[in-house]
C-alpha atoms as a PDB file:
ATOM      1  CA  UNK A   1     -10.150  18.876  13.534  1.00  0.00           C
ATOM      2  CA  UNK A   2     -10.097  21.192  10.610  1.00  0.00           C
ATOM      3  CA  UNK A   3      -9.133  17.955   8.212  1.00  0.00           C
ATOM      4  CA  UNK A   4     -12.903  16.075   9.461  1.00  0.00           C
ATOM      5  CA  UNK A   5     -14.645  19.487   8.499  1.00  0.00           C
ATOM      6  CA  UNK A   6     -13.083  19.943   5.142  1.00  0.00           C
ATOM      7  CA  UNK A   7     -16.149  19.226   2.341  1.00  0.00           C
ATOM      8  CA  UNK A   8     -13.981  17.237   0.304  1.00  0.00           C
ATOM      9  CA  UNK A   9     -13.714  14.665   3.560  1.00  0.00           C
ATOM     10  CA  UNK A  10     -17.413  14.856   4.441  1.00  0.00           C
ATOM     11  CA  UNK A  11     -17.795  14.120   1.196  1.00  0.00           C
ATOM     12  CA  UNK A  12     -15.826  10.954   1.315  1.00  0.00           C
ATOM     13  CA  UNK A  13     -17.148  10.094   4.262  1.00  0.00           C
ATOM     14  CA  UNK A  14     -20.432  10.110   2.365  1.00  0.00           C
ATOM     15  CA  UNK A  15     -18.954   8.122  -0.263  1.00  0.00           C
ATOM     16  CA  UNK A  16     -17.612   5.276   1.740  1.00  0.00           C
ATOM     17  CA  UNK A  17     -21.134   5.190   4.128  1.00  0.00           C
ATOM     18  CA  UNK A  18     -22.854   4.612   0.541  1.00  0.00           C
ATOM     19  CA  UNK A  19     -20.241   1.869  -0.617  1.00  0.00           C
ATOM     20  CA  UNK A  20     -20.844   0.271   3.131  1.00  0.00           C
ATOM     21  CA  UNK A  21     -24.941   0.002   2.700  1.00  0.00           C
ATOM     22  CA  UNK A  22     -24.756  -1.016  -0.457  1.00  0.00           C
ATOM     23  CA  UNK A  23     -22.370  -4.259   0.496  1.00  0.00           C
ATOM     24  CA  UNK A  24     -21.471  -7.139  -2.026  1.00  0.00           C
ATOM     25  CA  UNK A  25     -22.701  -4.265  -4.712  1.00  0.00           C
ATOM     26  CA  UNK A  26     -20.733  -1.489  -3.426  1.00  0.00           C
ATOM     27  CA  UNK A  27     -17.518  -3.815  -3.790  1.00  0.00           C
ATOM     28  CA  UNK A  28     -17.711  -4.231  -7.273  1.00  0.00           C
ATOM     29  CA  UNK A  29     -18.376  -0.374  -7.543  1.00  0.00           C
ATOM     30  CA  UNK A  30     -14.877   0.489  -5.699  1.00  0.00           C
ATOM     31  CA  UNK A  31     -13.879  -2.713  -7.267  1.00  0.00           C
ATOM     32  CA  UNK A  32     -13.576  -1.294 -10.562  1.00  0.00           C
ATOM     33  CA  UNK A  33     -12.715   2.151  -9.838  1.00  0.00           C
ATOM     34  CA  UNK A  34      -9.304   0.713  -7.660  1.00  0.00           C
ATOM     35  CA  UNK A  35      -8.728  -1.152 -10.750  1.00  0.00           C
ATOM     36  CA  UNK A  36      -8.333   1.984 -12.871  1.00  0.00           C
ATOM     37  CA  UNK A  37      -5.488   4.254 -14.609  1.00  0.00           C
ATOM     38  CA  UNK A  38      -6.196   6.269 -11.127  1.00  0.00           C
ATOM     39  CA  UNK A  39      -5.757   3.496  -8.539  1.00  0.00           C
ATOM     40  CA  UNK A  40      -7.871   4.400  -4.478  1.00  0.00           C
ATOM     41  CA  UNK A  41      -5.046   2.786  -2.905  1.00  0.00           C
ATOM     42  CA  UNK A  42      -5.763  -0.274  -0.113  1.00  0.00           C
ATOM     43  CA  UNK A  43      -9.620   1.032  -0.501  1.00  0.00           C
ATOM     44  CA  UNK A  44     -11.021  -1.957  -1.610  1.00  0.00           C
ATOM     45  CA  UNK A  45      -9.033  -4.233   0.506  1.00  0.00           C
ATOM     46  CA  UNK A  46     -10.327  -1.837   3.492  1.00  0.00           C
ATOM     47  CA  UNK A  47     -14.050  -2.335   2.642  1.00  0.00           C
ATOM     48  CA  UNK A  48     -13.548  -6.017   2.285  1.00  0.00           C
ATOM     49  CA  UNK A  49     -12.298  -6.650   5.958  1.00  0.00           C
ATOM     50  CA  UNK A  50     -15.006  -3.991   7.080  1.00  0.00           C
ATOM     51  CA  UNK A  51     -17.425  -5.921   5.098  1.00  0.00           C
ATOM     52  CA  UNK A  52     -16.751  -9.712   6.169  1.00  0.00           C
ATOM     53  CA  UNK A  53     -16.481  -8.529  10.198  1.00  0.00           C
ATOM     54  CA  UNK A  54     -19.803  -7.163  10.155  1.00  0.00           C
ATOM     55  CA  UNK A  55     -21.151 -10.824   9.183  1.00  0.00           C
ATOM     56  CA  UNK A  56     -24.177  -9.730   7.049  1.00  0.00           C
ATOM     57  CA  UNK A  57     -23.441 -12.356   4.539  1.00  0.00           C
ATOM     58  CA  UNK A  58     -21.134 -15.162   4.589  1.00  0.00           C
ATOM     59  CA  UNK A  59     -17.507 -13.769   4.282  1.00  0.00           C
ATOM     60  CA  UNK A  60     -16.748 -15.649   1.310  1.00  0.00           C
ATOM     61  CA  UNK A  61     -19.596 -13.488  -0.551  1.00  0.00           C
ATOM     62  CA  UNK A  62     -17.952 -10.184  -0.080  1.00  0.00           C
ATOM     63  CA  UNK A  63     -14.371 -11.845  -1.126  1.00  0.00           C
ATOM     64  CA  UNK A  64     -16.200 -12.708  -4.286  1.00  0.00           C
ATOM     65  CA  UNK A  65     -17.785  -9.577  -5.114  1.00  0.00           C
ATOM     66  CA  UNK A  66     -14.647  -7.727  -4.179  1.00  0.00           C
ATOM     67  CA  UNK A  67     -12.690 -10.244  -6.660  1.00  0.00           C
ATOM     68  CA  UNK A  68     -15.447  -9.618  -9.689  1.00  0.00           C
ATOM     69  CA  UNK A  69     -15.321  -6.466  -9.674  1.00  0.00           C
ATOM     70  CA  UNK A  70     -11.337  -6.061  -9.229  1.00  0.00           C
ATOM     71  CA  UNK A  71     -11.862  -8.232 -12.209  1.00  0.00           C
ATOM     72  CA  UNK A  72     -14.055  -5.860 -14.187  1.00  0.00           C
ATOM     73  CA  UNK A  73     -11.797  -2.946 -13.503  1.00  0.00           C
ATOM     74  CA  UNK A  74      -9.100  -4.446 -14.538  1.00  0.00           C
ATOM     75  CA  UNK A  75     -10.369  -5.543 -17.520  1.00  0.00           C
ATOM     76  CA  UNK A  76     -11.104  -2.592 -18.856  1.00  0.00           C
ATOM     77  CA  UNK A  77      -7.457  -1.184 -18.066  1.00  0.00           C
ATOM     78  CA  UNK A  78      -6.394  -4.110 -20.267  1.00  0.00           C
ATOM     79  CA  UNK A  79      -8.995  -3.466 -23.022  1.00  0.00           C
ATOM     80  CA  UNK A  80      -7.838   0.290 -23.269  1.00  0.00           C
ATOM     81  CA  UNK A  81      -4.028  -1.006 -23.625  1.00  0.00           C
ATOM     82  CA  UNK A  82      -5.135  -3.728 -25.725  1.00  0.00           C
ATOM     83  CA  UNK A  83      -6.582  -0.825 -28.309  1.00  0.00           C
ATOM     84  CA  UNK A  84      -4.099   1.687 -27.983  1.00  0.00           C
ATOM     85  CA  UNK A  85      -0.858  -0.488 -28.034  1.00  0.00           C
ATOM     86  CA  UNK A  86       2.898   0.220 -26.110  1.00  0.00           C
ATOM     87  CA  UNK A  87       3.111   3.482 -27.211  1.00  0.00           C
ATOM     88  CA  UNK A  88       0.000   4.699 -24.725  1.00  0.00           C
ATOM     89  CA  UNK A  89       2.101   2.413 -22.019  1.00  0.00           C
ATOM     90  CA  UNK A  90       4.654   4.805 -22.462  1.00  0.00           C
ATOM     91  CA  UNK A  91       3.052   7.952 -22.282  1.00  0.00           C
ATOM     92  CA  UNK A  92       1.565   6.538 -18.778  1.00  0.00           C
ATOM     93  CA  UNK A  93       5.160   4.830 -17.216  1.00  0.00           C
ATOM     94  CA  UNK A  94       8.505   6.229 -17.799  1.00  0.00           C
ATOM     95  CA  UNK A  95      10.329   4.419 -20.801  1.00  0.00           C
ATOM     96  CA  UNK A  96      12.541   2.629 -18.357  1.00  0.00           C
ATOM     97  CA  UNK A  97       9.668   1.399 -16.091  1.00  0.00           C
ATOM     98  CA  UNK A  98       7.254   0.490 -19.086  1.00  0.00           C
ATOM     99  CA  UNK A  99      10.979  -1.697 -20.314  1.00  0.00           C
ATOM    100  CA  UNK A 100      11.321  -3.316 -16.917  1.00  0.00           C
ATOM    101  CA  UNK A 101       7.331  -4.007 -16.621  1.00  0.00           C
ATOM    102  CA  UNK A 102       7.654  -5.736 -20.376  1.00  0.00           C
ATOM    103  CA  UNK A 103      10.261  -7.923 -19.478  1.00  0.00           C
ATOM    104  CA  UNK A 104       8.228  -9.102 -16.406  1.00  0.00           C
ATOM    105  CA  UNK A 105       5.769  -9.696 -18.559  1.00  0.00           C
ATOM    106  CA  UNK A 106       7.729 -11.759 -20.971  1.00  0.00           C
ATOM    107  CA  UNK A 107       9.589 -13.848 -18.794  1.00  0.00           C
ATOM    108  CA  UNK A 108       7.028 -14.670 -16.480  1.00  0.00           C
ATOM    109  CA  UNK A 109       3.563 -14.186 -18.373  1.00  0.00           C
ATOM    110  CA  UNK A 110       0.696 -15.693 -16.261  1.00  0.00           C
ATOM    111  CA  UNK A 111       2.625 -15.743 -12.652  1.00  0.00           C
ATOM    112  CA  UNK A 112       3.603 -11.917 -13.224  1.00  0.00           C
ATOM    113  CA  UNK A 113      -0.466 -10.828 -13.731  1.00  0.00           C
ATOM    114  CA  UNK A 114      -0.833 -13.511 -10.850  1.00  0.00           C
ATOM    115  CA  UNK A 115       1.270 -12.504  -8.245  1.00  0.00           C
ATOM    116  CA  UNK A 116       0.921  -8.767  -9.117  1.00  0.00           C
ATOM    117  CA  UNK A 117      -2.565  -9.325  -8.583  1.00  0.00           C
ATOM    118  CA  UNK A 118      -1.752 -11.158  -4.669  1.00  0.00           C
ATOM    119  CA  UNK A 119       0.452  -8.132  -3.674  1.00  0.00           C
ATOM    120  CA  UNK A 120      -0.831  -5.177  -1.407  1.00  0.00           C
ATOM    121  CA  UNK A 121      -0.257  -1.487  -1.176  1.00  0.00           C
ATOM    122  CA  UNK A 122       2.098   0.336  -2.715  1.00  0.00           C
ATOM    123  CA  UNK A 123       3.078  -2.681  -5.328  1.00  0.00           C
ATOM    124  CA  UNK A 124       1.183  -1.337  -8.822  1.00  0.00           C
ATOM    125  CA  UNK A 125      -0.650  -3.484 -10.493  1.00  0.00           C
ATOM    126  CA  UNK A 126      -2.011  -1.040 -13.082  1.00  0.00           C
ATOM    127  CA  UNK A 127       1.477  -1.019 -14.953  1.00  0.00           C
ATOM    128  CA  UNK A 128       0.939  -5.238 -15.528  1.00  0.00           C
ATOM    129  CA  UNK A 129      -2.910  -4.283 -16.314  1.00  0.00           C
ATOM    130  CA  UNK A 130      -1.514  -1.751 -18.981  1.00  0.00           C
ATOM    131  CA  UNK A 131       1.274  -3.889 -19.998  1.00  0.00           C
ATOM    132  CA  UNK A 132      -0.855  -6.932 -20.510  1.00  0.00           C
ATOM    133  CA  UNK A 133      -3.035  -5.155 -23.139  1.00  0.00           C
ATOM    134  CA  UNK A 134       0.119  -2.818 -24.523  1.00  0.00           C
ATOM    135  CA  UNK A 135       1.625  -6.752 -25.697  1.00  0.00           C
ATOM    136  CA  UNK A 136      -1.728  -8.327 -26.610  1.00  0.00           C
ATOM    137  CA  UNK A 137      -1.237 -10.855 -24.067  1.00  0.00           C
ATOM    138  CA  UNK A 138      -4.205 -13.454 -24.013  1.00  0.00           C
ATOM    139  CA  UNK A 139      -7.117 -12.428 -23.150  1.00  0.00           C
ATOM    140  CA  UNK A 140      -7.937 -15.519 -21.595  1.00  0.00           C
ATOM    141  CA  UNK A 141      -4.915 -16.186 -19.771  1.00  0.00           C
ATOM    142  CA  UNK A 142      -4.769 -12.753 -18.715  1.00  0.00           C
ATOM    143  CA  UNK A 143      -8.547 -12.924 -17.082  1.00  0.00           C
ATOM    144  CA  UNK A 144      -7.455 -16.411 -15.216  1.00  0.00           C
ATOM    145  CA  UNK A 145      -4.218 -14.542 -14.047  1.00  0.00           C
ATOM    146  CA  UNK A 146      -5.902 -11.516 -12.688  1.00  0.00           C
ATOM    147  CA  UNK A 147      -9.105 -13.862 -11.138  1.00  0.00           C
ATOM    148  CA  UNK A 148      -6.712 -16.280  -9.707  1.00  0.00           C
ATOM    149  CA  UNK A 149      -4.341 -13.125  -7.831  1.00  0.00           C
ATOM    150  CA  UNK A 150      -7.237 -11.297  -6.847  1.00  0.00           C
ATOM    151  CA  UNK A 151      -9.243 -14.563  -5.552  1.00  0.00           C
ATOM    152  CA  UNK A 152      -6.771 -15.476  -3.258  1.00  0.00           C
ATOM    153  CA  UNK A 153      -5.948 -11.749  -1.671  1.00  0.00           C
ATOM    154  CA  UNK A 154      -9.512 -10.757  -1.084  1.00  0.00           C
ATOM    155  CA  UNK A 155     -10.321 -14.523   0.366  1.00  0.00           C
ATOM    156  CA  UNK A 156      -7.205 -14.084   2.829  1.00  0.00           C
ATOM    157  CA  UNK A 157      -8.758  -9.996   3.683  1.00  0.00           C
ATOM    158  CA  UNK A 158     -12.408 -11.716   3.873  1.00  0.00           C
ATOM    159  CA  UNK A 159     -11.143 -14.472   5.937  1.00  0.00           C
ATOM    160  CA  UNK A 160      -9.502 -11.902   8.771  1.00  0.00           C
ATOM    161  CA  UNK A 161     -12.373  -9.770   8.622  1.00  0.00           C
ATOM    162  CA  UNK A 162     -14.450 -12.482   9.862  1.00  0.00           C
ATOM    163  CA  UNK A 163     -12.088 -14.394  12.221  1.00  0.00           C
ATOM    164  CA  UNK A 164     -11.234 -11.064  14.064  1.00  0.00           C
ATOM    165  CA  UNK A 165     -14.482  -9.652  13.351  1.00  0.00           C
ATOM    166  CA  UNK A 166     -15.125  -8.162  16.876  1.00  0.00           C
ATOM    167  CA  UNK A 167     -11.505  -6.325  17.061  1.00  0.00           C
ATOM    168  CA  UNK A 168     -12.228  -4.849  13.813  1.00  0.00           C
ATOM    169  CA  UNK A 169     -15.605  -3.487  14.486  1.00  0.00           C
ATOM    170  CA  UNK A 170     -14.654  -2.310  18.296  1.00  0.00           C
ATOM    171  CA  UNK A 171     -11.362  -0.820  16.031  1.00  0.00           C
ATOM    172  CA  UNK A 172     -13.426   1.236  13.632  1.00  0.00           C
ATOM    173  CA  UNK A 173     -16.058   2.121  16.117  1.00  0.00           C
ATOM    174  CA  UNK A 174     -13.312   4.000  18.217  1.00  0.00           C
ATOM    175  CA  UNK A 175     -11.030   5.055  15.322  1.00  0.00           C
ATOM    176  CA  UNK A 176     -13.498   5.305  12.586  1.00  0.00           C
ATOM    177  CA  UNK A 177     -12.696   9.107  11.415  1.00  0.00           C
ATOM    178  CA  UNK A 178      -8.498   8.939  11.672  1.00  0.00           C
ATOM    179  CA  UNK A 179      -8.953   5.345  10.142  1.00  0.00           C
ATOM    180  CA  UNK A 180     -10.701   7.183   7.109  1.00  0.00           C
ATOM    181  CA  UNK A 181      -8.799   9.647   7.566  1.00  0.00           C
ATOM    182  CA  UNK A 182      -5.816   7.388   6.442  1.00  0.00           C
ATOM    183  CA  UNK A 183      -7.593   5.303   3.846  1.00  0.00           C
ATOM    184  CA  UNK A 184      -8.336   8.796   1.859  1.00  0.00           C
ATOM    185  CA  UNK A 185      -4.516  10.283   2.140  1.00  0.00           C
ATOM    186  CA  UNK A 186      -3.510   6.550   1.128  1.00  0.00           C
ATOM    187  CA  UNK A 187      -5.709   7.018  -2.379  1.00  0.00           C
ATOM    188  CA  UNK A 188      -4.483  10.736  -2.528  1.00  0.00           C
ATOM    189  CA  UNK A 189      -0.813   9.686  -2.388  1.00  0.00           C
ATOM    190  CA  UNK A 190      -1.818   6.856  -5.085  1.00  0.00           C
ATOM    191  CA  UNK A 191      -3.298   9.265  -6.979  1.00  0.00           C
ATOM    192  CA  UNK A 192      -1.003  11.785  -6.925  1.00  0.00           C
ATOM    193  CA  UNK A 193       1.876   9.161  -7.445  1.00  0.00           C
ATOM    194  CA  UNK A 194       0.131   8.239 -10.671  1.00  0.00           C
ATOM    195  CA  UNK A 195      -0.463  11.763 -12.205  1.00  0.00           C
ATOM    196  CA  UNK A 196       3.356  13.115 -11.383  1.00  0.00           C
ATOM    197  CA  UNK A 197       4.564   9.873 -13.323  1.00  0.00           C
ATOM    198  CA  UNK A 198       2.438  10.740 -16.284  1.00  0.00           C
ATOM    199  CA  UNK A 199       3.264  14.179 -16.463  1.00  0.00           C
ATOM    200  CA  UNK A 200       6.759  13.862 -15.457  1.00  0.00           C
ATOM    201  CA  UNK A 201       6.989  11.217 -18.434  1.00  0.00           C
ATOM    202  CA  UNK A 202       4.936  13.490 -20.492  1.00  0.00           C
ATOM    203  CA  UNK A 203       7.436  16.560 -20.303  1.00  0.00           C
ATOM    204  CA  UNK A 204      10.333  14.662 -20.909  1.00  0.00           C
ATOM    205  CA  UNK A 205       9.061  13.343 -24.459  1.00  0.00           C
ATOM    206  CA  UNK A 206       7.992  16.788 -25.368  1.00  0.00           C
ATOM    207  CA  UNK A 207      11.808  17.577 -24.150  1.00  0.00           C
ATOM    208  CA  UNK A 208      13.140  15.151 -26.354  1.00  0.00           C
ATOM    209  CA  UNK A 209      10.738  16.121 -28.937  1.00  0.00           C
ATOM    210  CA  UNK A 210      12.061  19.328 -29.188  1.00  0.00           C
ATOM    211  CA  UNK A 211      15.112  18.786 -28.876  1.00  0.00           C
ATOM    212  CA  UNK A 212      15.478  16.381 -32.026  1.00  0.00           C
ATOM    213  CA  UNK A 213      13.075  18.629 -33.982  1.00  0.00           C
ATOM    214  CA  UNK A 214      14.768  19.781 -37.348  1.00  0.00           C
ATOM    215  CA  UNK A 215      14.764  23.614 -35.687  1.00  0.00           C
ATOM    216  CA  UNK A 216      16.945  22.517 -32.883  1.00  0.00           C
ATOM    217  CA  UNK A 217      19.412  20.616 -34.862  1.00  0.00           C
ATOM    218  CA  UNK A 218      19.551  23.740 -37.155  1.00  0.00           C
ATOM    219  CA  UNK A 219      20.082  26.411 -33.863  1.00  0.00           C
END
């Protein structure tokens, strides 16, 4: 009980009631932000399904305005990479992770954006977003990748939300709060996922920093 009264849940109760009104619009919104450094984890794919049961447009609407602004957002990931190169991939990913995400990348090019892109919660797609722009892949084959992945997963989330459309609604009109509830510790753990790899990567360059600095080969 004490979790539905905490501000910081009212408050993203607020949040997603906004998103909700706003529809197609509110999609690209949350669109973008999933599609971040800071991933909201299964939130879009949540408001999609919510979205296409409730039948105020044509379901195939809402799977496009999910997919444009998926697109958007991960653009700009890309963009940011693009400008600051591998060595801002590595302050983000572990060495070993930003290695295994490169090779992906080289081996497989358009199908790894692609099917990164298809896959739900917890696969990461930010590290192929980041990667993408870290090895100046193509901006145009990159765009087509990430359109193509995310076209067909919100389609397939639209499509369910409109087939069982009635389930879902009676769902979230029983279990609207703990379903929420869920939804926002899903982001949190994304979040927090994301920000203990960065730092965690972070202290153990200034480690090795340190430890090759001319003062501690002279100690």
């Amino acid at each position: 009980m004490q979790l539905f009264l905490h501000p910081q849940f009212s408050l993203a109760i607020s949040t997603w009631t906004r998103l909700r009104r706003l529809g197609g619009p509110g999609l690209i919104l949350l669109g973008i932000a999933d599609n971040s450094l800071i991933p909201l984890t299964g939130s879009t794919d949540v408001l999609t399904i919510w979205l296409a049961a409730h039948h105020r447009e044509p379901w195939p609407y809402y799977a496009l305005m999910a997919t444009i602004g998926a697109v958007a957002g991960g653009y700009i990931t890309y963009s940011l990479a693009r400008k600051s190169g591998k060595e801002a991939m590595e302050h983000k990913l572990s060495r070993k992770r930003a290695a295994q995400v490169y090779r992906a990348l080289e081996r497989w090019g358009f199908s790894a954006v692609a099917v990164s892109a298809v896959l739900p919660p917890p696969f990461p797609i930010v590290p192929f977003l980041l990667a993408a722009g870290a090895m100046q892949y193509s901006r145009k084959k990159f765009l087509a990748a990430l359109t193509l992945g995310r076209g067909i997963r919100y389609t397939i989330l639209a499509g369910l939300g409109a087939w069982y459309g009635s389930h879902i609604v009676r769902f979230f009109a029983h279990y609207y709060k703990p379903a929420l509830a869920i939804l926002i510790g899903l982001a949190v753990l994304g979040t927090a996922m994301t920000l203990a790899e960065y730092y965690r990567t972070r202290a153990k360059k200034a480690a090795a920093k340190l430890h090759t600095s001319p003062k501690a080969r002279t100690a």
